[in-house]
Protein backbone atom coordinates (compact mmCIF):
# COMPACT_ATOMS: atom_id res chain seq x y z
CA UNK A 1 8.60 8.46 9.94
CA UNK A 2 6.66 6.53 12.64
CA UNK A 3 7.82 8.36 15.35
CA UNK A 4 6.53 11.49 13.32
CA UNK A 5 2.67 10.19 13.25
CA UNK A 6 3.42 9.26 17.10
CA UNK A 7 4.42 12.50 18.18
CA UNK A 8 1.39 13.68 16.16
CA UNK A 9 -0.99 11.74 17.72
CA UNK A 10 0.47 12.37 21.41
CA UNK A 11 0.14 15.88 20.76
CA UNK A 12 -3.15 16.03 19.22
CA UNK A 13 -4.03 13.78 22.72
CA UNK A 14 -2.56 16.12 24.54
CA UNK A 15 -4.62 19.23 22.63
CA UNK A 16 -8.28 17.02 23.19
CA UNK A 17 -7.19 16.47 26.83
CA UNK A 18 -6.35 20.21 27.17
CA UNK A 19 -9.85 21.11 25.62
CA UNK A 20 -11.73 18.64 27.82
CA UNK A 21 -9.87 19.93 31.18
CA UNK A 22 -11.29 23.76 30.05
CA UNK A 23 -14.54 22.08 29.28
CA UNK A 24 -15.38 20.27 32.06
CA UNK A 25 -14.07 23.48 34.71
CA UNK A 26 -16.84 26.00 32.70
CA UNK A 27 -19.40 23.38 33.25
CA UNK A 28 -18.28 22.89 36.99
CA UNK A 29 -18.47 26.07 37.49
CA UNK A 30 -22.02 26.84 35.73
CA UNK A 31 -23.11 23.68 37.66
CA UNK A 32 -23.92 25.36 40.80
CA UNK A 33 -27.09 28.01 39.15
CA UNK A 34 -28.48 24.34 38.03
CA UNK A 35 -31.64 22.74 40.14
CA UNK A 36 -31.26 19.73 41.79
CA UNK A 37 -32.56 17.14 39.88
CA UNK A 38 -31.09 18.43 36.38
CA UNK A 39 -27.53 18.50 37.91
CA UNK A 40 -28.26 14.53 38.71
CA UNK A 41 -29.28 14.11 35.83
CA UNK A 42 -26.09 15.64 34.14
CA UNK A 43 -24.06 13.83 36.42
CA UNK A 44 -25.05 10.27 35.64
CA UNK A 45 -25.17 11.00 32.20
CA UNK A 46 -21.34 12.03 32.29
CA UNK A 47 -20.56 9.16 34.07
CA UNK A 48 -22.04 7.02 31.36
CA UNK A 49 -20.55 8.92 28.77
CA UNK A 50 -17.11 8.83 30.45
CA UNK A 51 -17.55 4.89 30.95
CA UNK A 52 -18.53 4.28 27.44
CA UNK A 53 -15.69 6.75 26.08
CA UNK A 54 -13.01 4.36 28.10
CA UNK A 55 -15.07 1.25 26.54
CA UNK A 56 -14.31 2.51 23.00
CA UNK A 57 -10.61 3.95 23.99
CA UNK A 58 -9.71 -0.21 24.60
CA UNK A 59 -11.89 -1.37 21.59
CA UNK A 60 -10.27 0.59 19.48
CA UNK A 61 -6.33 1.25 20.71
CA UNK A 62 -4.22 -0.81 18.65
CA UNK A 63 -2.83 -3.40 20.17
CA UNK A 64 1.15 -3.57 18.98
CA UNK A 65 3.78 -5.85 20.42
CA UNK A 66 7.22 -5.01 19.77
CA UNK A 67 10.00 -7.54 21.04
CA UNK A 68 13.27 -6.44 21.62
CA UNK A 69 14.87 -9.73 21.30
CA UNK A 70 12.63 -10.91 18.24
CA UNK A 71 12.11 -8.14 16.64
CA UNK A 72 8.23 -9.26 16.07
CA UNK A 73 5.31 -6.88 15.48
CA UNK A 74 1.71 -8.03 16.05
CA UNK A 75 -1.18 -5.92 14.44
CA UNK A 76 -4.76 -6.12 15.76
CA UNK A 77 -6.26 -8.27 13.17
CA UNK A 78 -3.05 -10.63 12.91
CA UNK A 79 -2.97 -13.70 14.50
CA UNK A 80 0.25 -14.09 17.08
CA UNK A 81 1.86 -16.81 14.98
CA UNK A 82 2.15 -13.97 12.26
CA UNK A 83 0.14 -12.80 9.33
CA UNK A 84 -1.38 -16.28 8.53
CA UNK A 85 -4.39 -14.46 6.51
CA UNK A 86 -5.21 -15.03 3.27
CA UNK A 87 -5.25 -11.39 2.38
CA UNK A 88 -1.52 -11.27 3.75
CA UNK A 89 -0.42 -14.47 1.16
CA UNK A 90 -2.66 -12.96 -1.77
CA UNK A 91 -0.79 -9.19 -1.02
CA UNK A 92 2.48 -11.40 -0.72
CA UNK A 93 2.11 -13.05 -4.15
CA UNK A 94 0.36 -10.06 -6.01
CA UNK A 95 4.25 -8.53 -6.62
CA UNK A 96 5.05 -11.74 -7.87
CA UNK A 97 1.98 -12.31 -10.34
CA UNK A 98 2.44 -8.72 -11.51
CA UNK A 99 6.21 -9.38 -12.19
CA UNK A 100 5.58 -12.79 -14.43
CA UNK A 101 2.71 -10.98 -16.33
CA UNK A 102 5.10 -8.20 -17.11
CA UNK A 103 8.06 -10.66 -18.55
CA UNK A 104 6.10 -12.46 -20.36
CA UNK A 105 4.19 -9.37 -22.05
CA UNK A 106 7.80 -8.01 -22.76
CA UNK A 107 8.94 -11.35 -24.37
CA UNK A 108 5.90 -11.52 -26.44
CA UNK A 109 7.00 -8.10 -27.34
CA UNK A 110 10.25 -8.64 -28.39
CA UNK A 111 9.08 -11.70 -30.00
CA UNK A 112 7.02 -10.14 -32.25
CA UNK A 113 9.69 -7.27 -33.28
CA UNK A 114 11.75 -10.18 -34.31
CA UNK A 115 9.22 -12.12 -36.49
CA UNK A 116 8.44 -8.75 -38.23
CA UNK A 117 12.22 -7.54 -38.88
CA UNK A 118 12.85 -11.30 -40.34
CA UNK A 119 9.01 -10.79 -42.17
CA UNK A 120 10.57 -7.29 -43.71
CA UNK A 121 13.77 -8.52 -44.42
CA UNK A 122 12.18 -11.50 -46.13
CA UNK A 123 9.81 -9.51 -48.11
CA UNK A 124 12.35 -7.18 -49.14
CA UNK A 125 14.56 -9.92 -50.84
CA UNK A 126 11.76 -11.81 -52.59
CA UNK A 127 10.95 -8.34 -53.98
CA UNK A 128 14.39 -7.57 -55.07
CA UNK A 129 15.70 -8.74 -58.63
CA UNK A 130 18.66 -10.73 -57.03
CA UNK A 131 20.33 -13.42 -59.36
CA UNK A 132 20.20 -16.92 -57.35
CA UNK A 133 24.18 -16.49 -57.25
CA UNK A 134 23.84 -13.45 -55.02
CA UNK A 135 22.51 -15.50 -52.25
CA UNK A 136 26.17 -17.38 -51.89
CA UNK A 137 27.88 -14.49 -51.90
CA UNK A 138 30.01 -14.04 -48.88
CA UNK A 139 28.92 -10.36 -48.86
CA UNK A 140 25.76 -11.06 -49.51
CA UNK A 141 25.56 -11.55 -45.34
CA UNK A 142 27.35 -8.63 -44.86
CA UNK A 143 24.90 -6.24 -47.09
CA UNK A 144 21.96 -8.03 -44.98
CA UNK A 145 23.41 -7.09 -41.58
CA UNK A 146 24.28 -3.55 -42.86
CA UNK A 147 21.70 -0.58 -42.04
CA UNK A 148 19.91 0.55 -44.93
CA UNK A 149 18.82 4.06 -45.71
């Protein structure tokens, strides 16, 4: 996928070069009906403009480092000793916070289905009109575990 976006932007280079070649050979060629001082003028001016455009080209080229034996990648903003940041730890650990917060809402969860099946099997036997014998009964487990309808 990366060498999709870098084909992309080597062609899309390639297409602004292109555009700036046919540019700058119209205004060439117009160049000559100009006076004297205006064509100075233009000329110093697209010197300046060419000097600040390679200025900016540096600034803002990404500067990536890619060893073969390593296999290390350095991003502008990255230190070389790696991503020692504290956005890079806090994006590191935010998985990790996320994951805990989702356990522990799915235990409370399951927690409280538990308490209220016990809660609504309780309430349903102090409701019933069991005799105190029916509570020994060896079935009596049985007809608890059994779904009722």
């Amino acid at each position: 996928m990366n060498s999709h976006r870098l084909g992309a932007a080597l062609h899309t280079e390639a297409l602004e070069a292109r555009f700036a070649l046919r540019a700058t050979a119209h205004l060439t060629a117009q160049a000559d009906a100009l006076p004297n001082d205006i064509s100075e003028r233009l000329r110093i001016a697209r010197e300046n403009a060419v000097r600040r455009a390679r200025a900016t080209r540096v600034e803002v080229a990404p500067q990536v480092a890619v060893s073969r034996s390593g296999g290390t990648l350095t991003w502008p903003g990255t230190p070389s000793g790696g991503g020692s940041g504290w956005w890079v730890k806090l994006a590191a650990l935010l998985p990790l916070v996320a994951l805990v917060a989702g356990l522990m809402l799915i235990q409370d969860w399951h927690g409280s289905n538990q308490v209220s099946a016990a809660a609504e099997i309780d309430a349903s036997l102090l409701a019933d009109d069991l005799p105190p014998s029916a509570y020994s009964d060896p079935g009596f487990l049985e007809f608890l575990k059994s779904p009722q309808e």
